[in-house]
C-alpha atoms as a PDB file:
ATOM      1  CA  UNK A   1       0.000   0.000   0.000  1.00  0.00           C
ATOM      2  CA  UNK A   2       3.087   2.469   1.137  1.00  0.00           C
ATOM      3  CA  UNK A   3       4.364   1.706  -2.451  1.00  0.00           C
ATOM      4  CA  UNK A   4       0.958   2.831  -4.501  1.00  0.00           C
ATOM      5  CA  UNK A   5       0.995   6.285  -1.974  1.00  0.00           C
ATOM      6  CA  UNK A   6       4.565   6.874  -2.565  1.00  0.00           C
ATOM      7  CA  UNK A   7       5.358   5.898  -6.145  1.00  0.00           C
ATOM      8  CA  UNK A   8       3.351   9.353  -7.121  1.00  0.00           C
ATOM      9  CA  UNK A   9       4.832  12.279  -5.100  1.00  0.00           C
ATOM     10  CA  UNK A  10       1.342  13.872  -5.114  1.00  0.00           C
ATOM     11  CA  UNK A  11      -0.620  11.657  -3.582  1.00  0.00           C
ATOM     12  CA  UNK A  12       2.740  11.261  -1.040  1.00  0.00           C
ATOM     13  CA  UNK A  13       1.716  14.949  -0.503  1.00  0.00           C
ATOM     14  CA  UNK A  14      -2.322  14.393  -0.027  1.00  0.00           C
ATOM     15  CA  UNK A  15      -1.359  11.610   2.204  1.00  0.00           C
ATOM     16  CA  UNK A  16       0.945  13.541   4.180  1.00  0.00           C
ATOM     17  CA  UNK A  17      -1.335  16.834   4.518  1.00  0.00           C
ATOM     18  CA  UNK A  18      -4.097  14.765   5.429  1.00  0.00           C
ATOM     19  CA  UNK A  19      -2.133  13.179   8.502  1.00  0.00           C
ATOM     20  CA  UNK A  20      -1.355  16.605   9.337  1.00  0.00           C
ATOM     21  CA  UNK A  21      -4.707  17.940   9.123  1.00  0.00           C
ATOM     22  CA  UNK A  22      -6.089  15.143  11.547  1.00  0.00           C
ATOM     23  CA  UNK A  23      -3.156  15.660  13.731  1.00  0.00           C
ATOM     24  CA  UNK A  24      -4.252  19.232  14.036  1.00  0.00           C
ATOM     25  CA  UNK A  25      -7.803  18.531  14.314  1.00  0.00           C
ATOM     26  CA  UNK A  26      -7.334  15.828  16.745  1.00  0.00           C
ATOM     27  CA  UNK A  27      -5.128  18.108  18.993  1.00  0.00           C
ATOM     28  CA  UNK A  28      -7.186  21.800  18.608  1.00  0.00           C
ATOM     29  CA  UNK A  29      -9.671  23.299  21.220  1.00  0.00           C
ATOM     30  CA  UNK A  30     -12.687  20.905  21.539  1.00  0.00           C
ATOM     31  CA  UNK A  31     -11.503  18.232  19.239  1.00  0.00           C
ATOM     32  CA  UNK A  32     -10.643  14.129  20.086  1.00  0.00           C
ATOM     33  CA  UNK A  33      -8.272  14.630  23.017  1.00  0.00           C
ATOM     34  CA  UNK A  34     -10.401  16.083  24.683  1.00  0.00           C
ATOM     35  CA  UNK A  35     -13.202  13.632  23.743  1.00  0.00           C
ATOM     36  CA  UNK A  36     -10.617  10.994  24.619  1.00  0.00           C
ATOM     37  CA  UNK A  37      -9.513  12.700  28.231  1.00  0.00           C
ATOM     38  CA  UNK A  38     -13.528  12.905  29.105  1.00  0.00           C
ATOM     39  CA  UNK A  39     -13.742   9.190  28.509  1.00  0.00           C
ATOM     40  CA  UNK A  40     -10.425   8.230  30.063  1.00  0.00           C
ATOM     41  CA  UNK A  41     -12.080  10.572  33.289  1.00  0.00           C
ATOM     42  CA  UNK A  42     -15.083   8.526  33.414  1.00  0.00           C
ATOM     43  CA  UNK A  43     -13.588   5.328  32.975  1.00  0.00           C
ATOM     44  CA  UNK A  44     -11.315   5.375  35.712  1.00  0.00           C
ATOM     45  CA  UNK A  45     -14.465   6.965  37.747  1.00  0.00           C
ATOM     46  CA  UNK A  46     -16.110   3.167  36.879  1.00  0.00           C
ATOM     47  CA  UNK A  47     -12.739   1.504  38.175  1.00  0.00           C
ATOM     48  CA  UNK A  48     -12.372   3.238  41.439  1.00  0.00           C
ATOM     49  CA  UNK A  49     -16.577   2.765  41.973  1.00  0.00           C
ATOM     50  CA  UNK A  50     -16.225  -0.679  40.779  1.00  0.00           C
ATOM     51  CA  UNK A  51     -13.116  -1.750  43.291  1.00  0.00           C
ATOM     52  CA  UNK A  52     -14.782   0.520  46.147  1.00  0.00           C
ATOM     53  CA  UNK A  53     -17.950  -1.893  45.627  1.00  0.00           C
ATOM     54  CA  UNK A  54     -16.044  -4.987  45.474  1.00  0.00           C
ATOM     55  CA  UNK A  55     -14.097  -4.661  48.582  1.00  0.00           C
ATOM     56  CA  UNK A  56     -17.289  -4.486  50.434  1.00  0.00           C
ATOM     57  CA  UNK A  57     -18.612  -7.219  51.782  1.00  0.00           C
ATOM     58  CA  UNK A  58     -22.050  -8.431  50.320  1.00  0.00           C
ATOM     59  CA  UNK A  59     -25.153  -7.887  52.939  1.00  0.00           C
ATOM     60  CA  UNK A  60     -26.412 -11.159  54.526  1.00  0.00           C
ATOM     61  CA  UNK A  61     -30.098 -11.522  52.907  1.00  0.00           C
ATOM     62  CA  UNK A  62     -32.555 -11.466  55.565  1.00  0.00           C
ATOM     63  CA  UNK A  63     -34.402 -14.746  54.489  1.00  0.00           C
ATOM     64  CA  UNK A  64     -31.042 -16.737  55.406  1.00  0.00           C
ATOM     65  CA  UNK A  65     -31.320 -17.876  59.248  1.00  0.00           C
ATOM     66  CA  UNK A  66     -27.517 -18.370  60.567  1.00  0.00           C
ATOM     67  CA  UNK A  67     -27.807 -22.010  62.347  1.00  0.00           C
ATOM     68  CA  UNK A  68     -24.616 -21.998  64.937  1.00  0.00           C
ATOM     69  CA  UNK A  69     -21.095 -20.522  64.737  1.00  0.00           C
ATOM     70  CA  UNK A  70     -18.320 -22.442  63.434  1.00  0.00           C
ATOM     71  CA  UNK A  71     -16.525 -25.103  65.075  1.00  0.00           C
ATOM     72  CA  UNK A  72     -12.755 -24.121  66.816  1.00  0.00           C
ATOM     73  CA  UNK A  73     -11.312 -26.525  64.306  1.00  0.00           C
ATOM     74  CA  UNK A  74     -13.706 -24.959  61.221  1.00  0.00           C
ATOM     75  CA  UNK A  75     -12.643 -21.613  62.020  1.00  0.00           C
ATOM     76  CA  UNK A  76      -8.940 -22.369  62.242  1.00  0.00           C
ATOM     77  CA  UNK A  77      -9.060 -23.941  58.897  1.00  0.00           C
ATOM     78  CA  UNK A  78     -10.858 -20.735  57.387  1.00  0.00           C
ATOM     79  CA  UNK A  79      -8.079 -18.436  59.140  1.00  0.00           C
ATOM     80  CA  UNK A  80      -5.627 -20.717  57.401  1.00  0.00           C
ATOM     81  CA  UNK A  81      -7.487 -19.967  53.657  1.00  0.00           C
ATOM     82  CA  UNK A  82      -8.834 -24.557  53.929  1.00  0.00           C
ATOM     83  CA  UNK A  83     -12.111 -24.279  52.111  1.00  0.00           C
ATOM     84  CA  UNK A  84     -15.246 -24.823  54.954  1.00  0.00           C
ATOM     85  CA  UNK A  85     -17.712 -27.314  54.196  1.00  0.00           C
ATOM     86  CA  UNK A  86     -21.568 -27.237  55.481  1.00  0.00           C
ATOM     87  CA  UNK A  87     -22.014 -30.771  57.057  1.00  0.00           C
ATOM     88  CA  UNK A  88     -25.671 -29.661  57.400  1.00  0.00           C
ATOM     89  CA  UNK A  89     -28.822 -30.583  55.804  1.00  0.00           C
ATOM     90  CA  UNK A  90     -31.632 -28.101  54.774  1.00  0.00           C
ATOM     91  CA  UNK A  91     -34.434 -28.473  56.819  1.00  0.00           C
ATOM     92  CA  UNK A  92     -37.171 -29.944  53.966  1.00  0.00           C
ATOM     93  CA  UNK A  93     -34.067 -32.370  53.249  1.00  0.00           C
ATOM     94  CA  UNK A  94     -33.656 -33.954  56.602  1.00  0.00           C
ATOM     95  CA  UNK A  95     -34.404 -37.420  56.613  1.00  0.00           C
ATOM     96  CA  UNK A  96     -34.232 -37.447  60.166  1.00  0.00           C
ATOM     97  CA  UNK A  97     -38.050 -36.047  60.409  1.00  0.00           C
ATOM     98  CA  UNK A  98     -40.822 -38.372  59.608  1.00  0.00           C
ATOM     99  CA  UNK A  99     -43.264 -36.668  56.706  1.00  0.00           C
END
């Protein structure tokens, strides 16, 4: 492609006045960069909300009743980053209770 704009030193110098020109409209008052800095503003607005958001923790929903705390030997293995697991069976599940 660089050969068909420069073989013909005219359309070298369209090609080279037409970089310019968007150069200069890209940089003047009102014109991309500042389009571009608005959009760079807003996304790092998003970021900061976003990570602000994350690093809370999520609410407990109300409908959720907490059954007992965890065991000395559960709760050292969470402080040590072992994955927990619920032993316990939903109530509607139990097949302890007699329909």
């Amino acid at each position: 492609m660089y050969q068909l704009i420069f073989r013909n030193w005219k359309f070298a110098a369209l090609w080279a006045i037409g970089i310019s020109a968007s150069v200069a409209a890209f940089f003047e008052p009102g014109g991309g960069q500042e389009q571009l800095a608005a959009s760079a503003e807003k996304i790092e607005t998003a970021r900061a909300i976003e990570s602000s958001v994350v690093s809370l923790p999520a609410p407990a929903p109300d409908d959720v009743a907490v059954d007992e705390p965890l065991s000395e030997e559960d709760a050292a293995a969470a402080e040590a980053g072992a994955p927990v697991t619920d032993n316990t069976v939903p109530a509607e599940n139990d097949p302890t209770e007699e329909p």
